[in-house]
Structure formats: structure tokens, C-alpha cells
PDB file of N, CA and C in Angstrom:
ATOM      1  N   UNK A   1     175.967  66.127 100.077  1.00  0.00           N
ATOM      2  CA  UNK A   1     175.467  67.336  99.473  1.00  0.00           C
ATOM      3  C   UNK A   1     174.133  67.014  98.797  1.00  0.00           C
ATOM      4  N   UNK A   2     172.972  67.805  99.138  1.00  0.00           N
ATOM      5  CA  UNK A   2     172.028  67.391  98.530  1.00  0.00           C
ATOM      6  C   UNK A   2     171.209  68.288  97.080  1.00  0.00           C
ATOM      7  N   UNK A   3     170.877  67.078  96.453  1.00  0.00           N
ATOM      8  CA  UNK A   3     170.730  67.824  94.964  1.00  0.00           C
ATOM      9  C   UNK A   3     169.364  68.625  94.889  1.00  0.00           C
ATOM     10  N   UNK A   4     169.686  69.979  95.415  1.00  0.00           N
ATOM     11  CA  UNK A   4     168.917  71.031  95.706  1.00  0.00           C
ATOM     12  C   UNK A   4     169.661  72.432  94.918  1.00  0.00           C
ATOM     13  N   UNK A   5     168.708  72.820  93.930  1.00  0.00           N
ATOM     14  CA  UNK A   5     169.006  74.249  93.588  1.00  0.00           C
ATOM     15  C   UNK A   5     169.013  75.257  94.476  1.00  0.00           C
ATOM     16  N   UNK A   6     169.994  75.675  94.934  1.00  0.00           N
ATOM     17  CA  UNK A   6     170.174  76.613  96.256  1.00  0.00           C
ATOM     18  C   UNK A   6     169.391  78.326  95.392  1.00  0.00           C
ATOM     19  N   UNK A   7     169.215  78.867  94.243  1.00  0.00           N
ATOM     20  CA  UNK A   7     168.331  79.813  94.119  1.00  0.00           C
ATOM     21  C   UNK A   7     167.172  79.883  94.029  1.00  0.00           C
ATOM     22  N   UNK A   8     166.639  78.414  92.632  1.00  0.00           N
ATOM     23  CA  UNK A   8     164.931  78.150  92.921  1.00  0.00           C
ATOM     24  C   UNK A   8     164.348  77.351  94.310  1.00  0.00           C
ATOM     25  N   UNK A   9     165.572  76.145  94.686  1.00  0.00           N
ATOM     26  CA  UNK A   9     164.736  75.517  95.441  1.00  0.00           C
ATOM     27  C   UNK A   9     164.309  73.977  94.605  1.00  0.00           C
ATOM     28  N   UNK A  10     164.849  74.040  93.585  1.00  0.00           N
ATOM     29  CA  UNK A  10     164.330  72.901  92.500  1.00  0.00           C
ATOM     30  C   UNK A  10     165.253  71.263  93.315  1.00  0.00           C
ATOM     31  N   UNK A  11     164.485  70.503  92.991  1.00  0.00           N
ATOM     32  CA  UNK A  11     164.590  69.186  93.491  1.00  0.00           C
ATOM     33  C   UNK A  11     164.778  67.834  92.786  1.00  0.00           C
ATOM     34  N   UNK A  12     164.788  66.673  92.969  1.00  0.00           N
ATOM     35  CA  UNK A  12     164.651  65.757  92.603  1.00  0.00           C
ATOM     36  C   UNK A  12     163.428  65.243  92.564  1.00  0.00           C
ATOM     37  N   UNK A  13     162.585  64.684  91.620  1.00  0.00           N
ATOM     38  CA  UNK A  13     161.553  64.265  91.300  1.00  0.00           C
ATOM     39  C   UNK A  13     161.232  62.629  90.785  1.00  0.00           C
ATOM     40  N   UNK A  14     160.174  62.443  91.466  1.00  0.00           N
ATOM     41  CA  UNK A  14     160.352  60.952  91.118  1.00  0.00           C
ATOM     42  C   UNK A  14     158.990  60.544  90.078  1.00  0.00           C
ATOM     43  N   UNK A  15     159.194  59.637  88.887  1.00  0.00           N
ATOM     44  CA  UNK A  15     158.399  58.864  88.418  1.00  0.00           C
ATOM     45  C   UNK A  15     158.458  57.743  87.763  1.00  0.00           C
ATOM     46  N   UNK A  16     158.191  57.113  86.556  1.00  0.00           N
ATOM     47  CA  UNK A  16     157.908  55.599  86.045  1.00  0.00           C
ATOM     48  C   UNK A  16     158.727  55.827  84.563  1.00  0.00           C
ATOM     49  N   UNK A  17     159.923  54.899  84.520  1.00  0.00           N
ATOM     50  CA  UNK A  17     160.471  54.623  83.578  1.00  0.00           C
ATOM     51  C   UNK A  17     159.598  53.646  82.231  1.00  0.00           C
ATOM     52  N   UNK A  18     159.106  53.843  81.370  1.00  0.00           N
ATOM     53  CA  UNK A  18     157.695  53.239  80.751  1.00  0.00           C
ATOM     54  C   UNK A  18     159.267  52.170  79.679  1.00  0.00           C
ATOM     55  N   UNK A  19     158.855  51.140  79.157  1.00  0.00           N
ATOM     56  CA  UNK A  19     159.214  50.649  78.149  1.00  0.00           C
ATOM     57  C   UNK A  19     158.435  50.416  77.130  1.00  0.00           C
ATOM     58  N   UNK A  20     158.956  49.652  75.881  1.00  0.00           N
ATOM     59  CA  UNK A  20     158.624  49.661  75.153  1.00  0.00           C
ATOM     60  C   UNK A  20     157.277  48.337  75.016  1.00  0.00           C
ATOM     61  N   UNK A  21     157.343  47.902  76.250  1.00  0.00           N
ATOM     62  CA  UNK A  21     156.625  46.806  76.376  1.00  0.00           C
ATOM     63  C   UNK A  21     155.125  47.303  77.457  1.00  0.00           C
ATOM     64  N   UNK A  22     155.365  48.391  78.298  1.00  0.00           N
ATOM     65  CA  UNK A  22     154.856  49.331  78.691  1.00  0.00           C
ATOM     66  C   UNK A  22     154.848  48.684  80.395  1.00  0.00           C
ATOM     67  N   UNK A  23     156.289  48.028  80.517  1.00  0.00           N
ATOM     68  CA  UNK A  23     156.717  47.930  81.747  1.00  0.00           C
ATOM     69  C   UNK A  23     157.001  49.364  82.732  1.00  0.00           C
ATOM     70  N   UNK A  24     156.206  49.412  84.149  1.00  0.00           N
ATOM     71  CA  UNK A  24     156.937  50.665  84.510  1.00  0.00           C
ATOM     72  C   UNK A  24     157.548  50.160  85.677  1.00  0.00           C
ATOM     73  N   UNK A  25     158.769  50.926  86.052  1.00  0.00           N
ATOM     74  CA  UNK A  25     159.504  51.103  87.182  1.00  0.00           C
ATOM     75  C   UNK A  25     160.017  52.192  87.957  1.00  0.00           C
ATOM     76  N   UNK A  26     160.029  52.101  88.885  1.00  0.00           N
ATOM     77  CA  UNK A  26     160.069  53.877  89.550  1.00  0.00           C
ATOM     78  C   UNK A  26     161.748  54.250  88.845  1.00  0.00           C
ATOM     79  N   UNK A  27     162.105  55.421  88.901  1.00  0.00           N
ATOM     80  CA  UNK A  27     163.102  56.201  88.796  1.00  0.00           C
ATOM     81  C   UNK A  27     162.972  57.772  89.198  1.00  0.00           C
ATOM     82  N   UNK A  28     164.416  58.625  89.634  1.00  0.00           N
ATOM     83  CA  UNK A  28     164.241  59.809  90.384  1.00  0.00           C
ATOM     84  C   UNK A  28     164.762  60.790  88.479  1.00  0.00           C
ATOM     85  N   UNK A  29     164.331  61.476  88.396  1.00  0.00           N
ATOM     86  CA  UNK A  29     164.722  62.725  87.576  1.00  0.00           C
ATOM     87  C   UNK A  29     165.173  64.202  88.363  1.00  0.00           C
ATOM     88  N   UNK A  30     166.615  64.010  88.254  1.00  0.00           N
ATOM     89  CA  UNK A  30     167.587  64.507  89.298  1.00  0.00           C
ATOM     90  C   UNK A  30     167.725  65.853  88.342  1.00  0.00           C
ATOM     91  N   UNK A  31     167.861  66.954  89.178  1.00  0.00           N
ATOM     92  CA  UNK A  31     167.708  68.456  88.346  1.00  0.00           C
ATOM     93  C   UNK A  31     168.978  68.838  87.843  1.00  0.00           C
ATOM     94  N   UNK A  32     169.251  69.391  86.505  1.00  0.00           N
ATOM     95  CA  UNK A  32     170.678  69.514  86.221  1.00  0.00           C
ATOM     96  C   UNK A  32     171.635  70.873  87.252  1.00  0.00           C
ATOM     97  N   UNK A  33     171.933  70.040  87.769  1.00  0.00           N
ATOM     98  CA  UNK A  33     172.823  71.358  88.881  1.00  0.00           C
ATOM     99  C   UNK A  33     174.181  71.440  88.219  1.00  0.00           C
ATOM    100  N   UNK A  34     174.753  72.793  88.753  1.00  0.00           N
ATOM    101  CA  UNK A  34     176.297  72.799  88.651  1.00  0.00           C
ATOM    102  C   UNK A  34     177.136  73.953  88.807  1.00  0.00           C
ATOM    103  N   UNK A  35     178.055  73.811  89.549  1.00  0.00           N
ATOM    104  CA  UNK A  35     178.533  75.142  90.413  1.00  0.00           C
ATOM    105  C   UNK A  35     179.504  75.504  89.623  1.00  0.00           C
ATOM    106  N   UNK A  36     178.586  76.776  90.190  1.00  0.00           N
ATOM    107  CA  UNK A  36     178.920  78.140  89.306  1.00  0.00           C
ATOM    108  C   UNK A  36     179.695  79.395  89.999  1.00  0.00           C
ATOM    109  N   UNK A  37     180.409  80.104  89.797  1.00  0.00           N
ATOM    110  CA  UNK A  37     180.816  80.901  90.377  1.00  0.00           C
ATOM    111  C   UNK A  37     179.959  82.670  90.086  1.00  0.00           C
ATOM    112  N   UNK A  38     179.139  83.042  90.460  1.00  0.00           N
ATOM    113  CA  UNK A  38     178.485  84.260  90.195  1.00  0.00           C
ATOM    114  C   UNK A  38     179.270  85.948  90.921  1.00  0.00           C
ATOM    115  N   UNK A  39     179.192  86.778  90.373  1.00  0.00           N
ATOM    116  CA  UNK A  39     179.738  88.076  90.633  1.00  0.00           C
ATOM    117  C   UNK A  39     178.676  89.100  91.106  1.00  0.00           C
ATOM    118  N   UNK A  40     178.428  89.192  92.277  1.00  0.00           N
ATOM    119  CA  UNK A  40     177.812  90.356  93.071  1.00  0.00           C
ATOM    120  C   UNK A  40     178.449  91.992  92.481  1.00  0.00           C
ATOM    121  N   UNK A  41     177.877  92.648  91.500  1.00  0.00           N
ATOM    122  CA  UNK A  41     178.579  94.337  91.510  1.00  0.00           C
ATOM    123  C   UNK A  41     178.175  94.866  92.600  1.00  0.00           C
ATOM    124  N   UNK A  42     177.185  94.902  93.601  1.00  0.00           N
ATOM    125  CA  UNK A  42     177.381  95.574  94.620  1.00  0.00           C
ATOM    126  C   UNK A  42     178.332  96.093  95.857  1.00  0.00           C
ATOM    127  N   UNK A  43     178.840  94.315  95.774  1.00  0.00           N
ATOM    128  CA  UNK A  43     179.261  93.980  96.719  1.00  0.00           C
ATOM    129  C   UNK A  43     180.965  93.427  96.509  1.00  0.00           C
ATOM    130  N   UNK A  44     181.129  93.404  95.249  1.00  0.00           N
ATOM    131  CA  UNK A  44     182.605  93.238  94.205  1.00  0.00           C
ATOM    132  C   UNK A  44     183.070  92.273  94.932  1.00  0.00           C
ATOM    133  N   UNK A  45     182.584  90.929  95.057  1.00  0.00           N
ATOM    134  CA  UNK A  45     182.701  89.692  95.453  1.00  0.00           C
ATOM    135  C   UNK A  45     181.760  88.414  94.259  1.00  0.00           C
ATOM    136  N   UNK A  46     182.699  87.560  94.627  1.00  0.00           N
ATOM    137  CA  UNK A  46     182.247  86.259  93.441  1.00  0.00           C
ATOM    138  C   UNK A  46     181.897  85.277  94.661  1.00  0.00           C
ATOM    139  N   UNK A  47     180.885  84.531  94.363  1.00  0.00           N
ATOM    140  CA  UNK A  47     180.353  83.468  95.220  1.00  0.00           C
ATOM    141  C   UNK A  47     179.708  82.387  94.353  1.00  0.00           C
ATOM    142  N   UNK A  48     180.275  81.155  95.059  1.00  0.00           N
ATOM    143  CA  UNK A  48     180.207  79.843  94.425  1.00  0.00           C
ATOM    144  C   UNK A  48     178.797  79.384  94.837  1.00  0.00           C
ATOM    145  N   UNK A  49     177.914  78.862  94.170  1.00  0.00           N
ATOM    146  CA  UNK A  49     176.194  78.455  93.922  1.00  0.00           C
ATOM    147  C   UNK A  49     176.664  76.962  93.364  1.00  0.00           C
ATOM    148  N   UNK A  50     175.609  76.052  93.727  1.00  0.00           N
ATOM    149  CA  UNK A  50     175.005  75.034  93.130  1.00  0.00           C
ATOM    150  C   UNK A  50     173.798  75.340  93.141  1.00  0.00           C
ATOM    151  N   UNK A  51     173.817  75.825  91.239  1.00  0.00           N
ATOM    152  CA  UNK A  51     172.447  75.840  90.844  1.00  0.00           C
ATOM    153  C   UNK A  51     171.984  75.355  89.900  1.00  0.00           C
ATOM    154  N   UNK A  52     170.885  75.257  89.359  1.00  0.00           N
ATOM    155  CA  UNK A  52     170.590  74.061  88.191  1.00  0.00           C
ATOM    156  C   UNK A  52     170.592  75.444  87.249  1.00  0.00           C
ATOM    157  N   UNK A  53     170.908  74.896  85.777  1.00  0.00           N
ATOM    158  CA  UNK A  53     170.987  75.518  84.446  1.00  0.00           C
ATOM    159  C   UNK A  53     169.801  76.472  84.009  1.00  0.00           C
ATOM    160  N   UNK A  54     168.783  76.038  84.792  1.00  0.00           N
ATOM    161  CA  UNK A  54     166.984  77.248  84.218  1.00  0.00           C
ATOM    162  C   UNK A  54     167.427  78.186  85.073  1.00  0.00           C
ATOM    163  N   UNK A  55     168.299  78.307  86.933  1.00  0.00           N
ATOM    164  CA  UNK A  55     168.188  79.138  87.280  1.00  0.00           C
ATOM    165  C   UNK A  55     169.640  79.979  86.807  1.00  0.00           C
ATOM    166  N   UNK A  56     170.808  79.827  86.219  1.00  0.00           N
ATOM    167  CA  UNK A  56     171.784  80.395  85.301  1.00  0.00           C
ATOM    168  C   UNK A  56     171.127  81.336  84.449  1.00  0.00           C
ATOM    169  N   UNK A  57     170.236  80.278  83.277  1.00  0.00           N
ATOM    170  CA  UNK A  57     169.388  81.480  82.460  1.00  0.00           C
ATOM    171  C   UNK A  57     168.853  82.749  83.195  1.00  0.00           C
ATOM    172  N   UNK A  58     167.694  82.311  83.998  1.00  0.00           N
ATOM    173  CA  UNK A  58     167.030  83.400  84.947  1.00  0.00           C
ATOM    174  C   UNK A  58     168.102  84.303  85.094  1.00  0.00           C
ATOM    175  N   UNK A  59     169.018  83.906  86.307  1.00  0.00           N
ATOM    176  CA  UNK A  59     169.988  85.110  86.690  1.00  0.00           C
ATOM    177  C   UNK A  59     170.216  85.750  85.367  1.00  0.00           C
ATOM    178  N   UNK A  60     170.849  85.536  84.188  1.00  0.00           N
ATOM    179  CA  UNK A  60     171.492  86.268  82.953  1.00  0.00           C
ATOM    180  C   UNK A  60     170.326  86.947  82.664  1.00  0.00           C
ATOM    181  N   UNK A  61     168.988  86.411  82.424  1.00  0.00           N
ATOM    182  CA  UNK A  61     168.381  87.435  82.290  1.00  0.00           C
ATOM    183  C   UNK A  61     167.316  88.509  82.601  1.00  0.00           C
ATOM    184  N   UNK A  62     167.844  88.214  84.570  1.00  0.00           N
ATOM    185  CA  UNK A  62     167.499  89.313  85.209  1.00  0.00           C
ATOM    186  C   UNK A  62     168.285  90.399  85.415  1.00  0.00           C
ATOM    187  N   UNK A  63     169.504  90.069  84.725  1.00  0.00           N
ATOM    188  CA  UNK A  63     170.512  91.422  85.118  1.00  0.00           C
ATOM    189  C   UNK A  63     171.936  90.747  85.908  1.00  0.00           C
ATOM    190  N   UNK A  64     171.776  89.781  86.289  1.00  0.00           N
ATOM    191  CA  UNK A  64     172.996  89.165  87.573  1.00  0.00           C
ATOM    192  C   UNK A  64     172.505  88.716  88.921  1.00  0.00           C
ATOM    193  N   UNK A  65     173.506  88.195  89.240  1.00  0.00           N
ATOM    194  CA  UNK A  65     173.132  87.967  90.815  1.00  0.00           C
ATOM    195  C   UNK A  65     172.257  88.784  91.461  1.00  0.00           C
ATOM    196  N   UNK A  66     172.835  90.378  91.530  1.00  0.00           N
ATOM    197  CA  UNK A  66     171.867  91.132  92.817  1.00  0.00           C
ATOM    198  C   UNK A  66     170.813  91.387  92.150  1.00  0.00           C
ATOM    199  N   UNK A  67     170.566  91.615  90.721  1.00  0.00           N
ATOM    200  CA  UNK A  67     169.197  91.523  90.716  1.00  0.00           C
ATOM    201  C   UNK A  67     167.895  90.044  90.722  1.00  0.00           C
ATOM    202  N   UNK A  68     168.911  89.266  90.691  1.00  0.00           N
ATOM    203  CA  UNK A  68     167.695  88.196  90.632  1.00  0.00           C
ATOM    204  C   UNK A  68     167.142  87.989  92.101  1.00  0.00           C
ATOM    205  N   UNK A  69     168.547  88.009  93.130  1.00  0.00           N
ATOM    206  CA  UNK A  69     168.248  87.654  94.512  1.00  0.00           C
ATOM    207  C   UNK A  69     167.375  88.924  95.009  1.00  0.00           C
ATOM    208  N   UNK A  70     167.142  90.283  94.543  1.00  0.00           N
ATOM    209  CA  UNK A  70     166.312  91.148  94.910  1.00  0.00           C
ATOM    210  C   UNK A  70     165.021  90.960  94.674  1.00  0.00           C
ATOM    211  N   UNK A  71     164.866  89.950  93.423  1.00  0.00           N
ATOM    212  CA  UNK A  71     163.039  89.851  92.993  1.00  0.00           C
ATOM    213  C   UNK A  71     162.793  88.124  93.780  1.00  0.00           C
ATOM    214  N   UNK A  72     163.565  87.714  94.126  1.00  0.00           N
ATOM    215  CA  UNK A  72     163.279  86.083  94.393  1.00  0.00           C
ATOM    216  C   UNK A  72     162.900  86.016  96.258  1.00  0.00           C
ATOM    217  N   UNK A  73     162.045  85.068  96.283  1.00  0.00           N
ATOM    218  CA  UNK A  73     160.965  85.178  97.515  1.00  0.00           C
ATOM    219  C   UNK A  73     162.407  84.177  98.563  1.00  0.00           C
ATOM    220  N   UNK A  74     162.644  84.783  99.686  1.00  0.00           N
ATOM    221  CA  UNK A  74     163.233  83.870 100.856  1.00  0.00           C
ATOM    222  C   UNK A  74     162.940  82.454 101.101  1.00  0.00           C
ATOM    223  N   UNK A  75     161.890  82.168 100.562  1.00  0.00           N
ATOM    224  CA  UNK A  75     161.654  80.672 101.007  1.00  0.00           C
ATOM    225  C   UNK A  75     162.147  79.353 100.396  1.00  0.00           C
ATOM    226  N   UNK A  76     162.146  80.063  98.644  1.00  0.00           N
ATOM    227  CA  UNK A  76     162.810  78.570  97.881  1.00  0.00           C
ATOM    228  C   UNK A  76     164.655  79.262  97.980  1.00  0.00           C
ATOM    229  N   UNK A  77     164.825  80.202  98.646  1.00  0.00           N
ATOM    230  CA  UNK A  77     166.475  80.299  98.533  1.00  0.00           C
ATOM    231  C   UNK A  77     167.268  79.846  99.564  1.00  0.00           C
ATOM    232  N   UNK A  78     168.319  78.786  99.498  1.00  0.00           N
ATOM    233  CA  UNK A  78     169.178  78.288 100.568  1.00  0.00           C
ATOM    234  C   UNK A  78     169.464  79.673 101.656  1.00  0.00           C
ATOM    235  N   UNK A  79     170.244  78.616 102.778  1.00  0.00           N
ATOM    236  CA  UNK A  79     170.489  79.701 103.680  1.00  0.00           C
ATOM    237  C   UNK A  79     172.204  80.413 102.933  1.00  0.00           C
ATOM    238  N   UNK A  80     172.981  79.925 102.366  1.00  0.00           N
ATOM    239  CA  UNK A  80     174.039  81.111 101.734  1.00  0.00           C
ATOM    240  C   UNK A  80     173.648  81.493 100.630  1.00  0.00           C
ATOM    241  N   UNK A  81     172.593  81.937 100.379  1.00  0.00           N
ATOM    242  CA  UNK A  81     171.913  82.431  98.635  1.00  0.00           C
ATOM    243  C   UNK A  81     171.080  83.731  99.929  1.00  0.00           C
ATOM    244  N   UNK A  82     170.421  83.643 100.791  1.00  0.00           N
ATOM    245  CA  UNK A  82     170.084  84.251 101.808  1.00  0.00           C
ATOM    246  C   UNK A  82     170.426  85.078 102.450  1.00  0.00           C
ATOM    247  N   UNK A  83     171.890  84.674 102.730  1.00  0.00           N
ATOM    248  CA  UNK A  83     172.998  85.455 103.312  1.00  0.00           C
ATOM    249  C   UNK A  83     173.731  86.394 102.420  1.00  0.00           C
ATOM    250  N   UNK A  84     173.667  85.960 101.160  1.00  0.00           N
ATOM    251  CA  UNK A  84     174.179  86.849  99.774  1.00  0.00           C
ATOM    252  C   UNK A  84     173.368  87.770  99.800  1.00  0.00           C
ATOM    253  N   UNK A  85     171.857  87.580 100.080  1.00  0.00           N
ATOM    254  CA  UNK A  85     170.681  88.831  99.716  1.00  0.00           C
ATOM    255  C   UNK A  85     170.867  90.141 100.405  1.00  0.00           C
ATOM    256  N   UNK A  86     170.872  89.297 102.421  1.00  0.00           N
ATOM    257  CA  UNK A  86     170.754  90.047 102.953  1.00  0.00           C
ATOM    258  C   UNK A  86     172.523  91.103 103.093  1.00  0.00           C
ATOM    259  N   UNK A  87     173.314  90.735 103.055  1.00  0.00           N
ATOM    260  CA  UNK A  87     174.468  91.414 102.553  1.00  0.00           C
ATOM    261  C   UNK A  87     174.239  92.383 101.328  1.00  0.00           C
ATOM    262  N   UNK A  88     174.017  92.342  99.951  1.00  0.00           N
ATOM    263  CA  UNK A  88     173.570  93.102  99.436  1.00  0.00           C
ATOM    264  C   UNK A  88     172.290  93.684  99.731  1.00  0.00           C
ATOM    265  N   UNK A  89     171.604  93.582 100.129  1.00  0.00           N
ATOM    266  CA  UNK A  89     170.585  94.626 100.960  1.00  0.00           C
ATOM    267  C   UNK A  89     171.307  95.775 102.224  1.00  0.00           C
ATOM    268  N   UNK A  90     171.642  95.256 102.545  1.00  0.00           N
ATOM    269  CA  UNK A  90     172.345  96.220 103.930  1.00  0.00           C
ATOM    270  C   UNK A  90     173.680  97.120 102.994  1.00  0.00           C
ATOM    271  N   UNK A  91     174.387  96.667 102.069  1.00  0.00           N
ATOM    272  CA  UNK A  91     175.373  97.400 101.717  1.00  0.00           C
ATOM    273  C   UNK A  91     174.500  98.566 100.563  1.00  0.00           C
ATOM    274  N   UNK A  92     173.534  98.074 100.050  1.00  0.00           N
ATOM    275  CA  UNK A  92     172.769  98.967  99.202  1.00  0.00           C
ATOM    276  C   UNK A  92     172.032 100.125 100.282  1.00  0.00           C
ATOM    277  N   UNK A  93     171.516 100.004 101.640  1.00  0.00           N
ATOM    278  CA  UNK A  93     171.132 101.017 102.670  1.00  0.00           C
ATOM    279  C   UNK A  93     171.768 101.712 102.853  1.00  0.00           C
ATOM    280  N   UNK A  94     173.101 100.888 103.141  1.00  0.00           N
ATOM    281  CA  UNK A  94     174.324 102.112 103.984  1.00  0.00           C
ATOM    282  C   UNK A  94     175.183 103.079 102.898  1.00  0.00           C
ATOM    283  N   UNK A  95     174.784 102.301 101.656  1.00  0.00           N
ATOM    284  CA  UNK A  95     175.203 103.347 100.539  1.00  0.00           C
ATOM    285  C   UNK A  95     174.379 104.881  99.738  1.00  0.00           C
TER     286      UNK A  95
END
């Protein structure tokens, strides 16, 4: 499973552990992820995310799931964060 925020897209990042001696050595700064279970009202279904904790905030305070996945661009969103959109998109048409 790779440590990828399936709503932003957020990643693992790499740079230099400094000491106190001002030794550096590489190290990765791994994004805080952690699955979550989120509630679609459109669609009155709960769906399980691995997402990191900035994108939790975001969602809470865009309104929830369907509204965050309505303002967020297709490209940094996994393909089942994708599949959540386009499902609530089509059930919001036919309604």
C-alpha cells in the first residue's frame, strides 16, 4: 500500500536529518495518513479513505465528503476517491 493521500495526492518527501554536530543524512518525511471512514449524504453510503489529517480538516471544513470531492481537481484524487465523485455526480443529475 503506498503512502499516498488518496484526496490531496500528498506524498512522501525526502530530506537531511541535520545534527547537532551539523552532520546530514538523507531521511523520507512520510505524510500522516489514516483511514477514515467518511459519509456521502447524497449517496447514504460510508466509504473507507486513506487520507492524511490536513485533508480530514479540509473535508470538515468544506461541508463533508460530497462537497469537498465537488471543488477538488481529478488529478491529485485516487482512482476510488474518483469513483466516489463521479457516483455522486450522476446521482445528483438523475435527481
Amino acid at each position: 500500500m503506498s503512502r499516498v493521500c488518496e484526496l490531496t495526492g500528498k506524498g512522501p518527501m525526502t530530506g537531511n536529518t541535520v545534527s547537532h554536530a551539523n552532520n546530514k543524512s538523507r531521511r523520507r518525511f512520510l505524510p500522516n495518513l489514516n483511514e477514515v471512514s467518511l459519509a456521502s449524504d447524497v449517496l447514504g453510503k460510508t466509504f473507507t479513505l486513506r487520507i492524511s489529517a490536513a485533508a480530514l480538516r479540509s473535508v470538515d471544513h468544506r461541508g463533508g465528503l460530497d462537497a469537498y470531492l465537488a471543488r477538488a481537481k481529478d488529478a491529485e484524487l485516487s482512482s476510488a476517491a474518483l469513483k466516489i465523485k463521479r457516483e455522486i455526480e450522476k446521482s445528483k443529475t438523475a435527481a
